[in-house]
C-alpha atoms as a PDB file:
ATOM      1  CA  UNK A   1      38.512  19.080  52.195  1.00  0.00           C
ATOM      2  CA  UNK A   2      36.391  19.662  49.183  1.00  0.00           C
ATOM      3  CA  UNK A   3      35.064  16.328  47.252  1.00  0.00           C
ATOM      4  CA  UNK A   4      37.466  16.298  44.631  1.00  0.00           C
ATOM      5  CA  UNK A   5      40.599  16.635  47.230  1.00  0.00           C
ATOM      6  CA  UNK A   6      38.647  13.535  49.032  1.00  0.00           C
ATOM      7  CA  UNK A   7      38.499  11.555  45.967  1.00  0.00           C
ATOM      8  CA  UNK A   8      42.008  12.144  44.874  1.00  0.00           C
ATOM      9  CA  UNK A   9      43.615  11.037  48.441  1.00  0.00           C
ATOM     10  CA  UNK A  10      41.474   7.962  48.475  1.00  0.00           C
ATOM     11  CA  UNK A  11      42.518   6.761  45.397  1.00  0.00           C
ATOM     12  CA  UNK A  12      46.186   7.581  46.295  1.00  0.00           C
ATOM     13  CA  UNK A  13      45.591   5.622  49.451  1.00  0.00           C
ATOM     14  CA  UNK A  14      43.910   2.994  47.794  1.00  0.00           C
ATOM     15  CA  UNK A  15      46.526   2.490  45.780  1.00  0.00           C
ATOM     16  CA  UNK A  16      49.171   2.370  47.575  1.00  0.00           C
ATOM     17  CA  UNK A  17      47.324  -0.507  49.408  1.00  0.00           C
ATOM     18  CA  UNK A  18      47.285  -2.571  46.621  1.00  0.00           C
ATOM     19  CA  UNK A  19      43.555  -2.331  45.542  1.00  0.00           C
ATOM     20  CA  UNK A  20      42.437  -0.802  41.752  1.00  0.00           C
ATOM     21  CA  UNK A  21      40.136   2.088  41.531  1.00  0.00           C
ATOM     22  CA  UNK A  22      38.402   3.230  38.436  1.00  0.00           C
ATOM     23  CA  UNK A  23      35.531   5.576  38.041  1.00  0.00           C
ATOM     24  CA  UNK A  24      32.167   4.296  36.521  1.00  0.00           C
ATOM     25  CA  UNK A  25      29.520   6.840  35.465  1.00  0.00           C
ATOM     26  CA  UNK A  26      26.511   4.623  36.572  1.00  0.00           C
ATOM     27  CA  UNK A  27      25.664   1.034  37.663  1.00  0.00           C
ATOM     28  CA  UNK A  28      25.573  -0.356  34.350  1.00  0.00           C
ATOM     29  CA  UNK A  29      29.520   0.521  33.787  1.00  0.00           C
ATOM     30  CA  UNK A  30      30.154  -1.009  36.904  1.00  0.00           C
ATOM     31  CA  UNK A  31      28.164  -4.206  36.330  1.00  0.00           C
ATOM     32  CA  UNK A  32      29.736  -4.328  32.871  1.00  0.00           C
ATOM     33  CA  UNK A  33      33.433  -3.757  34.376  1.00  0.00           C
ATOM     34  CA  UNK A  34      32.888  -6.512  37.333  1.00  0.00           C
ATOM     35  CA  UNK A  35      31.720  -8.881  34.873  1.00  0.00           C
ATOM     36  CA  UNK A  36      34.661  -8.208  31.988  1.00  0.00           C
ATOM     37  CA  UNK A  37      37.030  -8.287  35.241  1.00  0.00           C
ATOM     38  CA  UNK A  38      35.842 -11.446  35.711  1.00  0.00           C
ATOM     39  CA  UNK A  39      36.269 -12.815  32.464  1.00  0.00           C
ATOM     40  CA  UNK A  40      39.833 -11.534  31.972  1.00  0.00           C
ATOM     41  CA  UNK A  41      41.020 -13.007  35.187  1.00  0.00           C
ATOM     42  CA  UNK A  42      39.711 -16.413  34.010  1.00  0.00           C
ATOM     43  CA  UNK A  43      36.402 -16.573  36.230  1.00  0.00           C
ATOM     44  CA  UNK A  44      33.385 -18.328  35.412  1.00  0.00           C
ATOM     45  CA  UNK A  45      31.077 -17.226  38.516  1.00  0.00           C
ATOM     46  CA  UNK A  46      30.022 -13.837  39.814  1.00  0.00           C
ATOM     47  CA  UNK A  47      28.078 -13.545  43.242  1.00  0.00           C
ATOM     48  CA  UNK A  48      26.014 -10.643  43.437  1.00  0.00           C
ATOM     49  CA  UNK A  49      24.348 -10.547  46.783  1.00  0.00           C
ATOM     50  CA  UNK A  50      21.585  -8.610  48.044  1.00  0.00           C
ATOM     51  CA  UNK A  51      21.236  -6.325  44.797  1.00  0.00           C
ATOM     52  CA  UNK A  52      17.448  -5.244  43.714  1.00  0.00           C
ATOM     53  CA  UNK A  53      15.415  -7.043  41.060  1.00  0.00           C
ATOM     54  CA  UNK A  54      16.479  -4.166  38.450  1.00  0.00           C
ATOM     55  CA  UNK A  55      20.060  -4.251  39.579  1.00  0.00           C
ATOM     56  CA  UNK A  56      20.026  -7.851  39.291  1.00  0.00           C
ATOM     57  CA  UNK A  57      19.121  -8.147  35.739  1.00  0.00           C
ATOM     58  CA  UNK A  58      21.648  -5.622  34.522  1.00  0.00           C
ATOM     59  CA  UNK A  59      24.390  -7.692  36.122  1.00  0.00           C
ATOM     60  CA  UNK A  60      22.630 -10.760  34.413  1.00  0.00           C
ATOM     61  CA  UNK A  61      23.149  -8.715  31.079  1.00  0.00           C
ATOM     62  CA  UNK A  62      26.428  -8.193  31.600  1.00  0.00           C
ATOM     63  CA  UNK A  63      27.669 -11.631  32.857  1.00  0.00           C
ATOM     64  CA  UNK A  64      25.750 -13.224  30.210  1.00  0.00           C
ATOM     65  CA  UNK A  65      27.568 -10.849  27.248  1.00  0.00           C
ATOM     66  CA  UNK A  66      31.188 -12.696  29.288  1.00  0.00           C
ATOM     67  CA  UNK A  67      29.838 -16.123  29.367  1.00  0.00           C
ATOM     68  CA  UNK A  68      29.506 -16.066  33.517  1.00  0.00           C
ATOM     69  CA  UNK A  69      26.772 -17.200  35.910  1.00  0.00           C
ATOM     70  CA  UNK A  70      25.584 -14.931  37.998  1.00  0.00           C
ATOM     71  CA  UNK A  71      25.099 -16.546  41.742  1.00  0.00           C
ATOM     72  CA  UNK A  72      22.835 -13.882  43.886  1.00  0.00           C
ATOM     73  CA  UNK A  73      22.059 -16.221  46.554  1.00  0.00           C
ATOM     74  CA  UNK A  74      22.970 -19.518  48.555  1.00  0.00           C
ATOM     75  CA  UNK A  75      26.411 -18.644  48.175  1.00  0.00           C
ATOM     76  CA  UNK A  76      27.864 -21.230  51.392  1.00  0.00           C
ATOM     77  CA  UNK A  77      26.765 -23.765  49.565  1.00  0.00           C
ATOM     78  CA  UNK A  78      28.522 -22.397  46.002  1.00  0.00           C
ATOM     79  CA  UNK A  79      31.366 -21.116  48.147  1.00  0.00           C
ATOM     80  CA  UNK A  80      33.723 -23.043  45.450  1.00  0.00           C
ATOM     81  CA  UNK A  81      31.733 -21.374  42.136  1.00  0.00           C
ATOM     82  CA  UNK A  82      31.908 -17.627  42.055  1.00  0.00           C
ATOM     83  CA  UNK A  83      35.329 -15.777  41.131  1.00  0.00           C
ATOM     84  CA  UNK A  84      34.134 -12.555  41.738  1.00  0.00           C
ATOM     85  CA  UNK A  85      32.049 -10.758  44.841  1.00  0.00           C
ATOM     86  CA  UNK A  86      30.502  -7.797  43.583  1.00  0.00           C
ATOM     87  CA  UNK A  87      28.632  -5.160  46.333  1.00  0.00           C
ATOM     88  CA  UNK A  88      28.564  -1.783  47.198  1.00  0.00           C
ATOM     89  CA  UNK A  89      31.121  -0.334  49.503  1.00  0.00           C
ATOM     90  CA  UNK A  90      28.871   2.278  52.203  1.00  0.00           C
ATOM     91  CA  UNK A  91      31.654   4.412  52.935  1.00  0.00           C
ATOM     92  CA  UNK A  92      34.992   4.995  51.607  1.00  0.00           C
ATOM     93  CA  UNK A  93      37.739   6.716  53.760  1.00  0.00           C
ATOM     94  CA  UNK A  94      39.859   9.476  52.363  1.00  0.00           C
ATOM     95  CA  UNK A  95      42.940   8.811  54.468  1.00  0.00           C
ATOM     96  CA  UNK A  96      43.631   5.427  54.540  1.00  0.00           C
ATOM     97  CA  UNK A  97      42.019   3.991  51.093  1.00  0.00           C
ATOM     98  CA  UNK A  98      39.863   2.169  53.427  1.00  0.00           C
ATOM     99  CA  UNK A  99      36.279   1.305  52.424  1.00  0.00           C
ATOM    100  CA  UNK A 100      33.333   0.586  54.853  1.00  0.00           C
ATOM    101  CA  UNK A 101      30.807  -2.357  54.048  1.00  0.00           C
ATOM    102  CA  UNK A 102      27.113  -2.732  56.025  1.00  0.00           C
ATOM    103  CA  UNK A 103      27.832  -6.824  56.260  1.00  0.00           C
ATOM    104  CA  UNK A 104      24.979  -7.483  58.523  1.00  0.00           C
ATOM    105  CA  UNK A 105      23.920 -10.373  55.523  1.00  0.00           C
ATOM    106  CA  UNK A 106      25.984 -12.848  55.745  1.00  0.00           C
ATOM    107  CA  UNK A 107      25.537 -13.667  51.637  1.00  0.00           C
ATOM    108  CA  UNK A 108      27.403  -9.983  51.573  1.00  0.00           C
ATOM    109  CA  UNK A 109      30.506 -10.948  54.121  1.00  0.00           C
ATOM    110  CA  UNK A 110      30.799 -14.355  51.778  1.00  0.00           C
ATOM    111  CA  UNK A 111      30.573 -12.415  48.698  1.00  0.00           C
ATOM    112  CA  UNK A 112      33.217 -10.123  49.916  1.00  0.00           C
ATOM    113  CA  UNK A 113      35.758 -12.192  51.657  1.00  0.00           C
ATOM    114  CA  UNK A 114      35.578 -15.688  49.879  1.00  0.00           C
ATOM    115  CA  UNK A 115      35.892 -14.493  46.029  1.00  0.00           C
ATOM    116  CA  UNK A 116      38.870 -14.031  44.761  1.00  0.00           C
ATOM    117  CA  UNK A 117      38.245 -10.588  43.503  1.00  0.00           C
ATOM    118  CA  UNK A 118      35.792  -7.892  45.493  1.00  0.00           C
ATOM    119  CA  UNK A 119      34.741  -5.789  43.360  1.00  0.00           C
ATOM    120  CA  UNK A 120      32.967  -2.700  45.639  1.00  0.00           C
ATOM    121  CA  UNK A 121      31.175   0.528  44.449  1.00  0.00           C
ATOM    122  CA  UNK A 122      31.234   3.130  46.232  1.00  0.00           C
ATOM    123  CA  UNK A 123      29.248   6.127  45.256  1.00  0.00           C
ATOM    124  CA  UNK A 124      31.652   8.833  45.206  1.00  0.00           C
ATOM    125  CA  UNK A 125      29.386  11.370  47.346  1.00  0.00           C
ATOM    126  CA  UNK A 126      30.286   8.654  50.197  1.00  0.00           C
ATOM    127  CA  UNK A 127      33.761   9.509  50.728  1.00  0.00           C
ATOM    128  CA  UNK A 128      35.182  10.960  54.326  1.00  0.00           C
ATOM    129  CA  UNK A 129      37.986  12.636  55.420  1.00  0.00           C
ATOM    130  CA  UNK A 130      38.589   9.898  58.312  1.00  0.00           C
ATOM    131  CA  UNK A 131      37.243   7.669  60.243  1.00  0.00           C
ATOM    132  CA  UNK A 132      36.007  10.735  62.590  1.00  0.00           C
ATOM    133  CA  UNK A 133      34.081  11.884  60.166  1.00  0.00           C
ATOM    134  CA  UNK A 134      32.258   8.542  60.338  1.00  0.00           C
ATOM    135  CA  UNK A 135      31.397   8.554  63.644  1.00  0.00           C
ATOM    136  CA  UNK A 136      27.656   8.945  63.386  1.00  0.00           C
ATOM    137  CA  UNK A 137      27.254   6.677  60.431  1.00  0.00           C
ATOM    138  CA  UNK A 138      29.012   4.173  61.760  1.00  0.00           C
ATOM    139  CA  UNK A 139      26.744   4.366  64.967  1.00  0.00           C
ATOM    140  CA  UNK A 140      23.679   4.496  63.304  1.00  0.00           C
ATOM    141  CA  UNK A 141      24.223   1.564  61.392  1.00  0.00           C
ATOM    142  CA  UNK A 142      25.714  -0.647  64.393  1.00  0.00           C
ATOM    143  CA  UNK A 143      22.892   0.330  66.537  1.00  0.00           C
ATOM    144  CA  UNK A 144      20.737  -1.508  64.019  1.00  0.00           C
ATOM    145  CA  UNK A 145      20.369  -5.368  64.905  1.00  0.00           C
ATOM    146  CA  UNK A 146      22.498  -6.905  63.092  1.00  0.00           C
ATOM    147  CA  UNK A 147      25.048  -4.502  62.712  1.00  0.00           C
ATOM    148  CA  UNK A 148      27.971  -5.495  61.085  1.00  0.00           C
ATOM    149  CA  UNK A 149      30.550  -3.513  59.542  1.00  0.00           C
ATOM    150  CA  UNK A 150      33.888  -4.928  57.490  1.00  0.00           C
ATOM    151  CA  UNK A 151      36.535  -2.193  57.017  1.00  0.00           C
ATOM    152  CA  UNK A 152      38.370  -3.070  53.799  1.00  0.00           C
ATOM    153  CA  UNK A 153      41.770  -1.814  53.470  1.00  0.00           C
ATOM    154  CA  UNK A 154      43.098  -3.150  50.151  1.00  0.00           C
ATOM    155  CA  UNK A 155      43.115  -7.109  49.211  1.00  0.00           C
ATOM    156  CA  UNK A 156      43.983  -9.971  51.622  1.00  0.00           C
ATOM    157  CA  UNK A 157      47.275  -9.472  52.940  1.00  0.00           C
ATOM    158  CA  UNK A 158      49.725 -11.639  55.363  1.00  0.00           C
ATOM    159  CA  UNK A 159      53.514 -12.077  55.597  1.00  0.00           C
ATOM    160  CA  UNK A 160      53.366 -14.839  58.662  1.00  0.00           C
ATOM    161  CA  UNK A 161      55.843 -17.240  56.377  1.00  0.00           C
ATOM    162  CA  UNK A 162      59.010 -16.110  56.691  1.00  0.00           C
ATOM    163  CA  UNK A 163      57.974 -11.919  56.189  1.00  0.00           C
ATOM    164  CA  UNK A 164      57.095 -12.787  52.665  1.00  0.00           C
ATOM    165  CA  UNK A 165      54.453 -10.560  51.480  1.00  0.00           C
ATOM    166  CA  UNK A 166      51.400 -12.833  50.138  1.00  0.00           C
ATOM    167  CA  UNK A 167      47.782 -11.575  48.830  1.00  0.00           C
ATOM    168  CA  UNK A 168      44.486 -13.292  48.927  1.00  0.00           C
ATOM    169  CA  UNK A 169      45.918 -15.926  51.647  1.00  0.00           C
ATOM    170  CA  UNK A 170      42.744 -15.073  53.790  1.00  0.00           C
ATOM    171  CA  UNK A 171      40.760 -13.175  51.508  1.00  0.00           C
ATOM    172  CA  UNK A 172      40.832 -11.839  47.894  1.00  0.00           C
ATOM    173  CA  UNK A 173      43.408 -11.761  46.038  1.00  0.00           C
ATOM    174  CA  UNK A 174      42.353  -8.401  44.208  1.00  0.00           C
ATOM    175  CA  UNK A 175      40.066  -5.873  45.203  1.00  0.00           C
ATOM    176  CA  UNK A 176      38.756  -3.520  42.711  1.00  0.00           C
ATOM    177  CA  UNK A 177      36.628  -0.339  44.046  1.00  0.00           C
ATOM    178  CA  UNK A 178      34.546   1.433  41.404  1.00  0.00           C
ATOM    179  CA  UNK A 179      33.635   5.273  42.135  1.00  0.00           C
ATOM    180  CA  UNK A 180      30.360   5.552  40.674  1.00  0.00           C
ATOM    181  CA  UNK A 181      29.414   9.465  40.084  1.00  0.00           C
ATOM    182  CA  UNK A 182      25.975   9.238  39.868  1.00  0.00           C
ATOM    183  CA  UNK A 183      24.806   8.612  43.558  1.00  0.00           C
ATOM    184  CA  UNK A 184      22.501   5.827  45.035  1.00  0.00           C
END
């Protein structure tokens, strides 16, 4: 499949799971999005994990223009203050919606599974057919100590209570994956 085709079915897949997609056309529109996310679903605290010194100060910019605090570290102990987990998303996968997060820091696995909304980016170049496809990838980066890999298939889902359908009971409520074009 050519990138484009890729693109298309993921979203289609992603959706259909439940998650958002939108495209951004570099980091700033995604920091900018996360943060006015944020805002609109009544949040007063996005963590930002594990994001460079530049990086970092654009999200500052932007959570600062919606009134937020931006948490980029100790987030265990601020478990209760951030709304929103904002990182990037590794790999996404065409045929399920599914997208592939290196979690080997454990700020990143809080960031992604304690918020209420995860907002990922995934650089649009990053997209696979399957998880085949992802073989190597996926090898390299678990042969790295720690490896640690969280497959993200649209938000927190359970229906253990009677076969009622509820999201965010073990995890976000929302997840919200921004395609950035420009790559990494």
């Amino acid at each position: 499949m050519k990138q484009d085709e890729l693109q298309l079915e993921f979203v289609r897949q992603a959706e259909i799971v439940s998650a958002g997609v939108s495209t951004v056309k570099d980091l700033a529109e995604a920091f900018a999005h996360a943060a006015r996310l944020t805002a609109q679903q009544g949040g007063k605290g996005l963590a930002a994990p594990d994001w460079g010194d530049d990086e970092l100060a654009s999200i500052q910019t932007a959570c600062d223009q919606h009134g937020l605090e931006l948490i980029s570290q100790g987030l265990r102990e601020r478990a209760g203050e951030f709304h929103t987990g904002l990182t990037w998303a590794q790999w996404g996968v065409a045929d399920s919606g599914t997208i592939v997060v290196d979690s080997a820091s454990e700020e990143l696995r809080l960031a992604s599974m304690l918020a209420e909304t995860h907002v990922a980016v995934l650089p649009v170049g990053n997209i696979r057919a399957d998880l085949f496809t992802l073989e190597q990838e996926i090898h390299a980066t678990l042969s790295r100590a720690p490896g640690y890999l969280a497959f993200i298939t649209g938000p927190s889902r359970t229906a253990d209570i009677e076969l009622v359908l509820t999201l965010g009971a073990h995890g976000p409520r929302h997840l919200q994956i921004l395609l950035l074009e420009q790559s990494k």
